[in-house]
N, C-alpha and C. Protein backbone atom coordinates (compact mmCIF):
# COMPACT_ATOMS: atom_id res chain seq x y z
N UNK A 1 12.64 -23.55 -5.84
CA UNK A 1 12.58 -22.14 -6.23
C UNK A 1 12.77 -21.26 -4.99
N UNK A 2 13.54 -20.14 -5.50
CA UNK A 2 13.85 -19.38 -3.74
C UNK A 2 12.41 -18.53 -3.49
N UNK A 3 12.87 -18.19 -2.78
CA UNK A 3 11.04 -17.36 -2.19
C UNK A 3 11.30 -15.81 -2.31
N UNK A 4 12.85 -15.40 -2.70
CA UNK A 4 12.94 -14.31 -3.17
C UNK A 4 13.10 -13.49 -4.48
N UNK A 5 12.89 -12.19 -4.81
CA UNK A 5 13.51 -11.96 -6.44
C UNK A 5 14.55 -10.93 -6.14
N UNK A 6 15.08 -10.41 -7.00
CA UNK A 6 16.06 -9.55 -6.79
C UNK A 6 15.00 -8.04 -7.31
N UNK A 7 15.22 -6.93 -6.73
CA UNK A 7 14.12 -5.85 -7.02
C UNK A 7 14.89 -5.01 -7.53
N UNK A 8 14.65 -4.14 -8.26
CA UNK A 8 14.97 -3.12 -9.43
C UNK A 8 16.26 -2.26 -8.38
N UNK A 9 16.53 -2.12 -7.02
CA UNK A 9 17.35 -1.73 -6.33
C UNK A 9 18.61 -2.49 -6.02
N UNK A 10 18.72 -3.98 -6.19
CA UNK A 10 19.49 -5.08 -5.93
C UNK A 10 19.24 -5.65 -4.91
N UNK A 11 17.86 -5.44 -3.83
CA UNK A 11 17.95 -6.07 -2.90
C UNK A 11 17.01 -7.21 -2.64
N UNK A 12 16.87 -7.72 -2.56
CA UNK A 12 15.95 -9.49 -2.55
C UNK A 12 14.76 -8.81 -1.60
N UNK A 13 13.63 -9.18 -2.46
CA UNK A 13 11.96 -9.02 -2.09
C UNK A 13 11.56 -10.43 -2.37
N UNK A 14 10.37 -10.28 -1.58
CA UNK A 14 9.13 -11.30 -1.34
C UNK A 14 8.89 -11.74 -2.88
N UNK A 15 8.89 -13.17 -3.39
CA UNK A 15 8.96 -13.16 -4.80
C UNK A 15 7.82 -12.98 -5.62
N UNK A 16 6.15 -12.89 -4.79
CA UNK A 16 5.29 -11.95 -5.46
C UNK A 16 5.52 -10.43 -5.67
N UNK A 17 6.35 -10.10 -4.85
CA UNK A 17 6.48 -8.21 -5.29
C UNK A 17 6.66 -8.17 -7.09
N UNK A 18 7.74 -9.49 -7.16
CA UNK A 18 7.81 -8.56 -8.96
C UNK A 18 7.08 -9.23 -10.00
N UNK A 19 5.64 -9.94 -9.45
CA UNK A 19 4.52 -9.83 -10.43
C UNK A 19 4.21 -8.96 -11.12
N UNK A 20 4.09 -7.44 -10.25
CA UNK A 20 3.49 -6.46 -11.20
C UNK A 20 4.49 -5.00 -10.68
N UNK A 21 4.45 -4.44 -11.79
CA UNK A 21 5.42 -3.14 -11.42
C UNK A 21 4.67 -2.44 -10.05
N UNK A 22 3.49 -2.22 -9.68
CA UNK A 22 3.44 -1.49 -8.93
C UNK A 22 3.49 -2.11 -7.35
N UNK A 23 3.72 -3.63 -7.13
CA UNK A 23 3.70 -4.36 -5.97
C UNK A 23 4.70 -3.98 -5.18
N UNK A 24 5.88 -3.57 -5.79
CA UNK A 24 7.49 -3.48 -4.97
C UNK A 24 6.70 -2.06 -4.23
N UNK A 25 6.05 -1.05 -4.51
CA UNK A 25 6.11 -0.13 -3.80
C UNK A 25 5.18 -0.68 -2.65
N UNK A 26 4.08 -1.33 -2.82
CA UNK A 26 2.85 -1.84 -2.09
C UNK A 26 3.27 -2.96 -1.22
N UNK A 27 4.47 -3.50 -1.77
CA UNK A 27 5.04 -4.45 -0.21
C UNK A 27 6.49 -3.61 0.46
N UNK A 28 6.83 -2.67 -0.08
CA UNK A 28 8.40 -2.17 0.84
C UNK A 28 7.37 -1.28 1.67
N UNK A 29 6.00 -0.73 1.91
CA UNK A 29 6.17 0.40 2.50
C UNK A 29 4.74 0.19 3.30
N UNK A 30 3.85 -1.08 2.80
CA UNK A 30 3.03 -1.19 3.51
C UNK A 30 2.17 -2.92 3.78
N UNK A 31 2.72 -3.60 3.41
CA UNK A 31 2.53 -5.28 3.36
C UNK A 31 3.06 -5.60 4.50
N UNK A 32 2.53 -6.16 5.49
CA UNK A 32 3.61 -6.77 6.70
C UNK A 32 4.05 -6.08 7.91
N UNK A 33 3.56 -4.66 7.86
CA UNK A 33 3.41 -3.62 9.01
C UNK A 33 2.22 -3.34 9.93
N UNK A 34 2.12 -3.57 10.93
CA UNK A 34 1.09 -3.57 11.82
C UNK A 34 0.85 -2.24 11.68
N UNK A 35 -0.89 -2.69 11.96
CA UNK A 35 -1.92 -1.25 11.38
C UNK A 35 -2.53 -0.95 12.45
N UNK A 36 -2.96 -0.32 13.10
CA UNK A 36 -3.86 0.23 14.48
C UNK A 36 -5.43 1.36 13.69
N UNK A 37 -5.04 1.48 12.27
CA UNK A 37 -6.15 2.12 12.27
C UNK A 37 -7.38 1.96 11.78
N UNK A 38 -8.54 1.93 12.55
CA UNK A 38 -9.41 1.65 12.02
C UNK A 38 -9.85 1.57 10.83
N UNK A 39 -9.83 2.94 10.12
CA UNK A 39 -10.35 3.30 8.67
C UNK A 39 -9.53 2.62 7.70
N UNK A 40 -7.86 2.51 7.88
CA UNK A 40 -7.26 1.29 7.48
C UNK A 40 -7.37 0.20 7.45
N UNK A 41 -7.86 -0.57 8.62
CA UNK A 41 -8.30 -2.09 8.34
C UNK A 41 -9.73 -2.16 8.01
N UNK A 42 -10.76 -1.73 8.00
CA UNK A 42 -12.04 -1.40 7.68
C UNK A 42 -12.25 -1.97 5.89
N UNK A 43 -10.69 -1.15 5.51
CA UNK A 43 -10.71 -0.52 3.91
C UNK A 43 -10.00 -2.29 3.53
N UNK A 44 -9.11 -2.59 4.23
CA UNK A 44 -8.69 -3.59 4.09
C UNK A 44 -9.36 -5.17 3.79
N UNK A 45 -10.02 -4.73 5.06
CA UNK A 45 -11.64 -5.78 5.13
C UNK A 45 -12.48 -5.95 3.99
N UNK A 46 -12.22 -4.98 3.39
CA UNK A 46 -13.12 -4.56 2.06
C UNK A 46 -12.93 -5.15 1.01
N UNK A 47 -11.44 -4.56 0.75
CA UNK A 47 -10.83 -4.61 -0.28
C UNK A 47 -10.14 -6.13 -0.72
N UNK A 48 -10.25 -7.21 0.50
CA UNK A 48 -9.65 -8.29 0.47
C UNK A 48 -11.15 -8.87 -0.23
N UNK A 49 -12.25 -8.59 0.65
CA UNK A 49 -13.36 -9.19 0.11
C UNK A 49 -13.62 -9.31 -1.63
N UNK A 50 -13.55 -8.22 -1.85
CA UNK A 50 -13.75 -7.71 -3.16
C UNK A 50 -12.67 -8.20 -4.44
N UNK A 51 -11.36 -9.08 -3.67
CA UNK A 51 -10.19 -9.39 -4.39
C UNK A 51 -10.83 -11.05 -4.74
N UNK A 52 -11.79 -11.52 -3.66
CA UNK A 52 -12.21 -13.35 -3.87
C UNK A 52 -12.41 -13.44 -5.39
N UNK A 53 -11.63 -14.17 -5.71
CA UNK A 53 -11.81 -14.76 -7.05
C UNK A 53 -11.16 -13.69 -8.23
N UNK A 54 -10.42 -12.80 -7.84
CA UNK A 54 -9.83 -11.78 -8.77
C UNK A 54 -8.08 -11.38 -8.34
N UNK A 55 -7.28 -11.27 -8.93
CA UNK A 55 -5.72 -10.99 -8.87
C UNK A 55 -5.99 -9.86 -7.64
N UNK A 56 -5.10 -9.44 -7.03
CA UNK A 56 -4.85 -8.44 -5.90
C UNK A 56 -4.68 -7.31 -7.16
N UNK A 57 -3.70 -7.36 -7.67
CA UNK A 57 -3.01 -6.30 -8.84
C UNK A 57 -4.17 -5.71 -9.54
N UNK A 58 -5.88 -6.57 -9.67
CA UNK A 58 -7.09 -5.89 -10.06
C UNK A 58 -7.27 -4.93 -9.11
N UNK A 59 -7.65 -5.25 -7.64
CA UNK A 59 -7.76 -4.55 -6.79
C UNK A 59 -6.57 -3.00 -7.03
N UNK A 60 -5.42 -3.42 -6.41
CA UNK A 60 -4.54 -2.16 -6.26
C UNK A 60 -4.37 -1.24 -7.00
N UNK A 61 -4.92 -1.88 -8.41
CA UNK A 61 -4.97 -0.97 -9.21
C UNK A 61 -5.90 0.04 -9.13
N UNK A 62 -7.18 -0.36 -8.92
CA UNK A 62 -8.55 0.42 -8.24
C UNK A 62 -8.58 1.09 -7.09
N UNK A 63 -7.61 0.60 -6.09
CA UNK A 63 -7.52 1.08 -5.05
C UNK A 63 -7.89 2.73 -4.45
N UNK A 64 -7.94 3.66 -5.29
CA UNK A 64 -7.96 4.81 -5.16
C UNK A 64 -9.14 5.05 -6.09
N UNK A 65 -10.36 4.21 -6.73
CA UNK A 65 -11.23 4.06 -7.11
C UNK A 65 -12.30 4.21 -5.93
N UNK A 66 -11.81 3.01 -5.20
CA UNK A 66 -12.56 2.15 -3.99
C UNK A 66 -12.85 3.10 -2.98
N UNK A 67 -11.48 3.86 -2.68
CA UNK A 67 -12.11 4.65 -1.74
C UNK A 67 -12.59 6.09 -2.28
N UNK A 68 -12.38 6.49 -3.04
CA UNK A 68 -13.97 7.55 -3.63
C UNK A 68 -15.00 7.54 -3.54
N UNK A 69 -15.19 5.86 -4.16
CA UNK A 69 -16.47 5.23 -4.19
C UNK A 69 -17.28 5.16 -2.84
N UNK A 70 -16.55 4.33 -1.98
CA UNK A 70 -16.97 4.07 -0.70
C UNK A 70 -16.65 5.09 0.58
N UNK A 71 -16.24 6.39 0.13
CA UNK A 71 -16.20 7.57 1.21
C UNK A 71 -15.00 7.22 2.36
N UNK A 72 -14.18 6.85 1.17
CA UNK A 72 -12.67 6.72 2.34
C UNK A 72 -12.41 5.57 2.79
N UNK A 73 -13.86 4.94 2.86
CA UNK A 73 -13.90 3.75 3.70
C UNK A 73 -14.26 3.72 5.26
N UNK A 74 -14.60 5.30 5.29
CA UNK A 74 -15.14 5.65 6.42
C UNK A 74 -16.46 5.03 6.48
N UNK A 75 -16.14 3.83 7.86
CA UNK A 75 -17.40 2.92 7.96
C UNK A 75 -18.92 3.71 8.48
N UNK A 76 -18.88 4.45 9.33
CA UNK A 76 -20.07 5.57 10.17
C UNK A 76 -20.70 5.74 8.61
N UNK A 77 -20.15 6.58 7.51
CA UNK A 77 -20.74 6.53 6.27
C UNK A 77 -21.12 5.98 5.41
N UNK A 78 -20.52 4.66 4.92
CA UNK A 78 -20.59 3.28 4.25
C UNK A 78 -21.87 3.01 4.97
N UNK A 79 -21.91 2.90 6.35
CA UNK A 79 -23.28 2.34 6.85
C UNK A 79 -24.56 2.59 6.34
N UNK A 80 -24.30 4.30 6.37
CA UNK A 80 -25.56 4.63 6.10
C UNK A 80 -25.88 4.71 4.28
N UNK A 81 -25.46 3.76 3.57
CA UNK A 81 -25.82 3.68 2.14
C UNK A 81 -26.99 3.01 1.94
N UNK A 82 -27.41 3.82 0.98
CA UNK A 82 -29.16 3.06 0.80
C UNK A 82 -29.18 2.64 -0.72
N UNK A 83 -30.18 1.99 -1.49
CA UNK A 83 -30.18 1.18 -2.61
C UNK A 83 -29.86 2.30 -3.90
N UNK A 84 -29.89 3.72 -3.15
CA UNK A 84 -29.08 4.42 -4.41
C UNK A 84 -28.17 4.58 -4.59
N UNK A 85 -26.71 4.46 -3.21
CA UNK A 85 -25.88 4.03 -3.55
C UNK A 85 -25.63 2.94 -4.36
N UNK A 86 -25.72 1.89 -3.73
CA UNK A 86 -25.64 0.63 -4.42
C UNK A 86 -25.46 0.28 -6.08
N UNK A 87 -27.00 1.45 -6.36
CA UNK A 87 -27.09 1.74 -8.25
C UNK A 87 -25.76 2.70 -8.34
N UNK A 88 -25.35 3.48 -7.72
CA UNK A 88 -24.47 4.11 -8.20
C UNK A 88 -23.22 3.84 -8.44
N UNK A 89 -23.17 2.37 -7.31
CA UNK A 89 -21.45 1.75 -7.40
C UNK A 89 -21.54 0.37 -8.35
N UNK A 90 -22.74 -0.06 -8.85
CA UNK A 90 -23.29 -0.42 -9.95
C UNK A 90 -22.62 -0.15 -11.03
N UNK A 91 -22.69 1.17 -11.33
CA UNK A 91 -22.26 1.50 -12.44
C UNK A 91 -21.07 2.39 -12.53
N UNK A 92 -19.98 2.27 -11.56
CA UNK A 92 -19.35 2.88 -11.34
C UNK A 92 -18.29 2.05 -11.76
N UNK A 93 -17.69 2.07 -12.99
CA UNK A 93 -16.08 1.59 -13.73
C UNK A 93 -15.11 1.38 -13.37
N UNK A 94 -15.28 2.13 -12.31
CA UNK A 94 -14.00 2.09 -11.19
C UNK A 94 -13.67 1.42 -10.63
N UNK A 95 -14.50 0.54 -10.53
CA UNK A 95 -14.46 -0.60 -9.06
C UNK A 95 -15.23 -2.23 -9.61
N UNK A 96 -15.12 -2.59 -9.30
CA UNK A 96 -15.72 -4.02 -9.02
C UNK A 96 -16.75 -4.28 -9.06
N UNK A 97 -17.41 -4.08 -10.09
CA UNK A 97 -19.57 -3.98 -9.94
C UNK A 97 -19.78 -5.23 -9.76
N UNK A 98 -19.43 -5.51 -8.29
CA UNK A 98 -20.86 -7.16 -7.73
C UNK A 98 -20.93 -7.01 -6.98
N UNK A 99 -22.63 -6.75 -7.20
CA UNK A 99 -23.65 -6.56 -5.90
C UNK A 99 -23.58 -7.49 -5.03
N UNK A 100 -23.32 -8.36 -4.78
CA UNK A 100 -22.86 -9.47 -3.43
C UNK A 100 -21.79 -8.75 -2.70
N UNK A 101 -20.71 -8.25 -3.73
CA UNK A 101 -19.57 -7.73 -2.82
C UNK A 101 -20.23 -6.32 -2.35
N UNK A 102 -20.34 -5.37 -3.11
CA UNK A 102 -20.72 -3.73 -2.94
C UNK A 102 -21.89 -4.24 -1.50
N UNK A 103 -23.03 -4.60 -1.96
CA UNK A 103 -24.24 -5.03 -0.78
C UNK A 103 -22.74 -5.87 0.61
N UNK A 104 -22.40 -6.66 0.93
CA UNK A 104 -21.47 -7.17 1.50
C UNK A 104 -20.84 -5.93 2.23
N UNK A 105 -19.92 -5.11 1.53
CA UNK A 105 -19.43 -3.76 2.42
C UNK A 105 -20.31 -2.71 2.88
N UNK A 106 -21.62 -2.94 2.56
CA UNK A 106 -22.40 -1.97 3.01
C UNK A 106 -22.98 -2.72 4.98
N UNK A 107 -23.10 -3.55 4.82
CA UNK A 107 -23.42 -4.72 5.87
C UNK A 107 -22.46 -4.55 6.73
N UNK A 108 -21.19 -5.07 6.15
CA UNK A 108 -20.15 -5.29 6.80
C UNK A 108 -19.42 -3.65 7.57
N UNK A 109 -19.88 -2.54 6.63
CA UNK A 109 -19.66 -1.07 7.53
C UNK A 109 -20.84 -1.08 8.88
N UNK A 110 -21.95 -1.83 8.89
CA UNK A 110 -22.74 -1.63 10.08
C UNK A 110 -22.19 -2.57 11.17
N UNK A 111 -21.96 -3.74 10.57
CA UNK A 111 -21.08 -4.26 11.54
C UNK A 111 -19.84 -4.05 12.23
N UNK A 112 -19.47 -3.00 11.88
CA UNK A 112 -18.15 -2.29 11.83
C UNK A 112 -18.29 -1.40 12.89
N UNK A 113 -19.35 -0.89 12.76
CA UNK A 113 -20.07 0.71 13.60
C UNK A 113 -20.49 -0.18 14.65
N UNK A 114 -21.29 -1.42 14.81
CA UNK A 114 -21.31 -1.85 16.03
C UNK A 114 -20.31 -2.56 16.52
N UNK A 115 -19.21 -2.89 16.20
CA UNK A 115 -17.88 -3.78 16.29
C UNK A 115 -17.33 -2.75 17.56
N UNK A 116 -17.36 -1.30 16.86
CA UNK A 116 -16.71 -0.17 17.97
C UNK A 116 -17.32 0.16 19.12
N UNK A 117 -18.56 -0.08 19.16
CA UNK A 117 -19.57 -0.02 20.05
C UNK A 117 -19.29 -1.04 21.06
N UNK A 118 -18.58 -1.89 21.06
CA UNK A 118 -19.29 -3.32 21.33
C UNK A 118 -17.69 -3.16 22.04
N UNK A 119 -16.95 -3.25 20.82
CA UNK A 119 -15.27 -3.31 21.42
C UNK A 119 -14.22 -2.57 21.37
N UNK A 120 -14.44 -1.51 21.33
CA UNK A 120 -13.94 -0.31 21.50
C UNK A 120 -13.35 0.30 20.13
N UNK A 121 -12.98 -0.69 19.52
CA UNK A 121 -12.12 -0.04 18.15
C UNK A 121 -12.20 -1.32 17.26
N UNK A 122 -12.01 -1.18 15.95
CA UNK A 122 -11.71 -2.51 15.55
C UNK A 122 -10.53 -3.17 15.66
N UNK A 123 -9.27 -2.30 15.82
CA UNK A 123 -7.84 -2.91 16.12
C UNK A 123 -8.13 -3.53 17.21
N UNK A 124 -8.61 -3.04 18.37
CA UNK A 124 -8.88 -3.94 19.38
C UNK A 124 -8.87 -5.32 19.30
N UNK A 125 -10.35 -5.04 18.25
CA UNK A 125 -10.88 -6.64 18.30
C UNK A 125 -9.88 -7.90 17.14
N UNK A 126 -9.65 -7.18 16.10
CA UNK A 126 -8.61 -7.59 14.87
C UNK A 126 -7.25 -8.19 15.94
N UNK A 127 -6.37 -7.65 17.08
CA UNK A 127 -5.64 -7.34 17.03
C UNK A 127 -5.11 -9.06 18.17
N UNK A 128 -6.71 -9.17 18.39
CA UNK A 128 -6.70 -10.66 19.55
C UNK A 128 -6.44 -11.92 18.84
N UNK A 129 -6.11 -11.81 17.55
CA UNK A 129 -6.53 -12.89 16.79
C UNK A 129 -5.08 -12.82 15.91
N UNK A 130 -4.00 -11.78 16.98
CA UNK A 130 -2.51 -12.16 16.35
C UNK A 130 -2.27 -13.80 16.82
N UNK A 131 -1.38 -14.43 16.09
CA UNK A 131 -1.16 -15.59 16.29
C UNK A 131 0.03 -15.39 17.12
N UNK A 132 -0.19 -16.66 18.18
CA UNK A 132 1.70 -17.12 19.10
C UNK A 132 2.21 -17.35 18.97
N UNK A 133 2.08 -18.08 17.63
CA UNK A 133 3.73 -18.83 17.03
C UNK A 133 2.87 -18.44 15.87
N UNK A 134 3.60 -17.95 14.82
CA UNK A 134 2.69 -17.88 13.61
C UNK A 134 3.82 -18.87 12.80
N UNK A 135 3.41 -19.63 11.62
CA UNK A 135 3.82 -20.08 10.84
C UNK A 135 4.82 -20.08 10.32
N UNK A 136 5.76 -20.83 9.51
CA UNK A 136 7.22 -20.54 8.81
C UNK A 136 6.80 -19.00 7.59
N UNK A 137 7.45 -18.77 7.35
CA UNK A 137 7.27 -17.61 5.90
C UNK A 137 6.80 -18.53 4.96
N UNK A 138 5.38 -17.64 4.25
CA UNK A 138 5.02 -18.16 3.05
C UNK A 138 5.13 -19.57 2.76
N UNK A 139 4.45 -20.76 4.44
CA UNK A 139 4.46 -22.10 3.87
C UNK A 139 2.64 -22.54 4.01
N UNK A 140 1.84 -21.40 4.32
CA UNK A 140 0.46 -21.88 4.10
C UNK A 140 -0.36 -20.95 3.65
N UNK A 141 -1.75 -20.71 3.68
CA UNK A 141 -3.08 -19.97 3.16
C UNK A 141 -3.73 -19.60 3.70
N UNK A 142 -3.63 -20.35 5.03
CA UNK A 142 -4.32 -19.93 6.54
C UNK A 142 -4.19 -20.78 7.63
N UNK A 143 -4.26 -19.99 8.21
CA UNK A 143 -4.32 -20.60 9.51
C UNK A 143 -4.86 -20.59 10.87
N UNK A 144 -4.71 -21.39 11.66
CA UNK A 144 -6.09 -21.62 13.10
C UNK A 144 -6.83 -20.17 13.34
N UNK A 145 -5.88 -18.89 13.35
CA UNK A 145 -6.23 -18.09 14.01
C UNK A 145 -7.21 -16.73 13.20
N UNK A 146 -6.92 -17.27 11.71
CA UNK A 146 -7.25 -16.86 10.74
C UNK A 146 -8.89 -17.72 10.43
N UNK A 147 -8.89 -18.78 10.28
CA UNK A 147 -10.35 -19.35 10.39
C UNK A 147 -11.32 -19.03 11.89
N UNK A 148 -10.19 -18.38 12.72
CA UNK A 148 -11.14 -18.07 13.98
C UNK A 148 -11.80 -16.96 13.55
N UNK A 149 -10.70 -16.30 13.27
CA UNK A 149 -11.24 -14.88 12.78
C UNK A 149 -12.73 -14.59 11.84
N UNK A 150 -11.98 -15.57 10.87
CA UNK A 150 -14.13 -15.55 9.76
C UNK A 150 -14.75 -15.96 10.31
N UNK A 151 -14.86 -17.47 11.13
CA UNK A 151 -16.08 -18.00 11.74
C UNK A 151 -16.59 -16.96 12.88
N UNK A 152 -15.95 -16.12 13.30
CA UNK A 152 -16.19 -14.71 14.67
C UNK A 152 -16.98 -13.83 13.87
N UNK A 153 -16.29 -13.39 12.74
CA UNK A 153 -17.42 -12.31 12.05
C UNK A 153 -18.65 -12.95 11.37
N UNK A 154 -18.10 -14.03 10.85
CA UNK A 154 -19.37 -14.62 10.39
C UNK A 154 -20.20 -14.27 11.40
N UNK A 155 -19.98 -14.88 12.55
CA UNK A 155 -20.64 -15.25 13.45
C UNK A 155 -21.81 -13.76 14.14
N UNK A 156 -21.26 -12.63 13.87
CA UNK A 156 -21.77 -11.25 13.74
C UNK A 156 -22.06 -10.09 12.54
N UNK A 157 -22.35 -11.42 11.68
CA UNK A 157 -22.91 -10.89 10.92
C UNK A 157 -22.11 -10.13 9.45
N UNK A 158 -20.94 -10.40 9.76
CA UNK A 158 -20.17 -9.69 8.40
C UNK A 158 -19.64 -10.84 7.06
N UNK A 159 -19.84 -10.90 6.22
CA UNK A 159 -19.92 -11.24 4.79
C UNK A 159 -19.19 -11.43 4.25
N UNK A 160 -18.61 -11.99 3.19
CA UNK A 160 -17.69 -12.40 2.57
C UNK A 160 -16.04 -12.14 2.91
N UNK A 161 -15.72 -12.80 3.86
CA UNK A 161 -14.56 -13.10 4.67
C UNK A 161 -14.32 -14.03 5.27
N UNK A 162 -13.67 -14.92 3.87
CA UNK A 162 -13.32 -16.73 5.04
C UNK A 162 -11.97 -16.59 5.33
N UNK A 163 -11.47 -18.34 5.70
CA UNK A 163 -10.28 -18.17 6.19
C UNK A 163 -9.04 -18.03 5.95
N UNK A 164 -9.16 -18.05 4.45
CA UNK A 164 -8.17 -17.56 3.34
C UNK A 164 -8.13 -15.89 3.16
N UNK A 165 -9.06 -15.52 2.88
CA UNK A 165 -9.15 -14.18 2.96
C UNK A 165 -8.79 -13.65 4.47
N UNK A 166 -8.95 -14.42 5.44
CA UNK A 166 -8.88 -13.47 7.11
C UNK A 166 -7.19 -13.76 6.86
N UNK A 167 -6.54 -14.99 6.72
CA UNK A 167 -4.94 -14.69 6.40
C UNK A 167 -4.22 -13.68 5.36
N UNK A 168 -5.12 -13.83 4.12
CA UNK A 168 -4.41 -12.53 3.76
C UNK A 168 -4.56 -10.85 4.03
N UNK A 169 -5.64 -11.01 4.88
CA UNK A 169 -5.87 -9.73 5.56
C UNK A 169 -4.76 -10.03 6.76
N UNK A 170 -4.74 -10.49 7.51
CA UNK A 170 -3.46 -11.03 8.89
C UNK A 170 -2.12 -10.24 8.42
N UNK A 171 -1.97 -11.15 7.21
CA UNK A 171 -0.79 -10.83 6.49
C UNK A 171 -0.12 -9.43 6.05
N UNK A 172 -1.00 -8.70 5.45
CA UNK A 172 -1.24 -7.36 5.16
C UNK A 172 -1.10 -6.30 6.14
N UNK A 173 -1.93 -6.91 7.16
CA UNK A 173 -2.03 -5.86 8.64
C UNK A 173 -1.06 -5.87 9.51
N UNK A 174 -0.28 -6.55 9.33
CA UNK A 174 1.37 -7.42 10.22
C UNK A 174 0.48 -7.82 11.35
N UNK A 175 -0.32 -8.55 11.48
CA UNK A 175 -0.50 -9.86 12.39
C UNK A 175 0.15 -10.70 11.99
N UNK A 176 0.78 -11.10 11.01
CA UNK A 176 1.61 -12.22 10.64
C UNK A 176 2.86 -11.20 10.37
N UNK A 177 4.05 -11.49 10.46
CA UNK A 177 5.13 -11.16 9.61
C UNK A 177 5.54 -12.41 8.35
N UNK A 178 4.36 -11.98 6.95
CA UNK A 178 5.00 -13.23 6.33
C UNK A 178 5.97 -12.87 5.13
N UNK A 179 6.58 -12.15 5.44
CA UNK A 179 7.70 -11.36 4.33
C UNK A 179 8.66 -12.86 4.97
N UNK A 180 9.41 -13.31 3.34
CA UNK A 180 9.87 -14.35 3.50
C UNK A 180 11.51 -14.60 3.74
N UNK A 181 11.90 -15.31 4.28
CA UNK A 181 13.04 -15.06 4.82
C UNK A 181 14.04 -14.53 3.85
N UNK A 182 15.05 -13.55 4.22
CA UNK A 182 15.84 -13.20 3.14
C UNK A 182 15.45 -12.04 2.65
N UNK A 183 14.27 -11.57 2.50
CA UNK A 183 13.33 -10.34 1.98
C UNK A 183 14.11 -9.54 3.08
N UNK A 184 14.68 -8.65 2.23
CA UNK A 184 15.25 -7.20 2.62
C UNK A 184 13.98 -6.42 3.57
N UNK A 185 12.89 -6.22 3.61
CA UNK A 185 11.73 -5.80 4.56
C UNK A 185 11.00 -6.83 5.62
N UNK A 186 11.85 -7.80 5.45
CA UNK A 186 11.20 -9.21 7.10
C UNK A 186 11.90 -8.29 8.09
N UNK A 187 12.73 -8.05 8.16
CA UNK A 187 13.41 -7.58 9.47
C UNK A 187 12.54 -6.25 9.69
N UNK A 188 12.55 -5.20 9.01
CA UNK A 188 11.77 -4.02 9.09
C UNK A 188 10.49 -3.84 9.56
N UNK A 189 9.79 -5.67 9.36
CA UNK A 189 8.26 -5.37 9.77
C UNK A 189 8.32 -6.25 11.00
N UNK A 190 9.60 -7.07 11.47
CA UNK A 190 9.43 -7.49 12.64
C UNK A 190 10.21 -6.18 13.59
N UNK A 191 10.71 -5.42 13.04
CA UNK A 191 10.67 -4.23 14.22
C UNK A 191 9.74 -3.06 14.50
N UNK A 192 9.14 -3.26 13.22
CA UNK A 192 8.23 -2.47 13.71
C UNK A 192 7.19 -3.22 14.40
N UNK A 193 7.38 -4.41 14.62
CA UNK A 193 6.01 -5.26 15.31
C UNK A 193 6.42 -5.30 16.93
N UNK A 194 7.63 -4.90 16.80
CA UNK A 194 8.54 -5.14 18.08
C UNK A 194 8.14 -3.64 19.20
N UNK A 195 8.02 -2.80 18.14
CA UNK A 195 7.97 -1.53 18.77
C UNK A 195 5.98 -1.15 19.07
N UNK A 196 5.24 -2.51 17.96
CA UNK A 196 3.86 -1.55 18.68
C UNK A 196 2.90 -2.32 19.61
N UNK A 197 2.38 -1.64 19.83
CA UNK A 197 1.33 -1.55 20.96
C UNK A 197 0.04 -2.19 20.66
N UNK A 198 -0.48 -3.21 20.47
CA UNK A 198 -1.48 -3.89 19.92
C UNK A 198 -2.46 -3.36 21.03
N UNK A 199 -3.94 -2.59 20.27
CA UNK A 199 -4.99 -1.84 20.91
C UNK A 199 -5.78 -3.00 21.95
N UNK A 200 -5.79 -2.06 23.30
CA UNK A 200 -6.54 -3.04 24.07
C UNK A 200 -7.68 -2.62 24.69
């Protein structure tokens, strides 16, 4: 099976884009592009967590749920949530009501707030854990640098993020370029990987 589809434009995409109508926009313009911003990968961190055991296409669809809910995703604020948040994202339709996950991003925003403290930014610290040779396109689930990554936060305290989830966060953030060969946007996110500046 090829690893590409043909997309509503004629040009060959990543062959998950045409799972769901709204993916082609969510991988041409932001899947596979290196991110530097905090409140962006923060939200990311989140939002991957919150996908364990559920379609992405649940998530993206909520996506603009999530961050209402959780104040942008602005971590300084997420931190400071107390057990009435919690009831409130409880019952909030919008989003994903499990208290493992919701409790999980509340944790994981303090760890976040000391992450910057500690290492200046979170791209910083996200940004050490690009891989040197990364993998062929779309031939694994994770990898070395990606299990470094969860066993590190584990290791400080942040929550539901293993090493499956730290690759498809990798993936997302363009630490990996895994847009698959032939995909009309591989070239686009290896120049833009070409052109940035990984935070130091």
């Amino acid at each position: 099976m090829t690893e590409t589809i043909e997309a509503p434009d004629g040009l060959p995409r990543c062959r998950w884009a045409g799972a769901a109508p709204d993916f082609f926009a969510y991988h041409d313009t932001e899947w596979g592009y290196p991110v530097a911003d905090d409140i962006r990968l923060f939200e990311k961190v989140c939002l991957e967590s919150f996908q364990s055991g559920l379609s992405w296409r649940t998530i993206l669809a909520k996506r603009e749920n999530f961050r209402a809910a959780f104040a942008g995703f602005d971590f300084y604020k997420v931190a400071k949530f107390g057990e009435a948040d919690v009831a409130r994202l409880l019952a909030d339709a919008g989003i994903v009501r499990h208290r493992g996950k919701i409790e999980a991003t509340i944790n994981n925003a303090k760890r976040a707030v000391e992450m910057v403290e500690a290492e200046g930014s979170l791209a910083a610290y996200f940004w050490r854990f690009e891989p040197k040779a990364p993998p062929p396109p779309q031939s694994v689930t994770t990898i070395p640098e990606a299990a470094a990554l969860a066993k590190d936060l584990k290791k400080r305290g942040w929550k539901f993020f293993g090493p499956t989830t730290a690759f498809a966060f990798m993936q997302a953030m363009g630490l990996v370029n895994d847009h698959a060969v032939g995909c009309s946007m591989r070239d686009k996110a290896a120049n833009l990987r070409a052109n940035f500046a990984p935070p130091s």
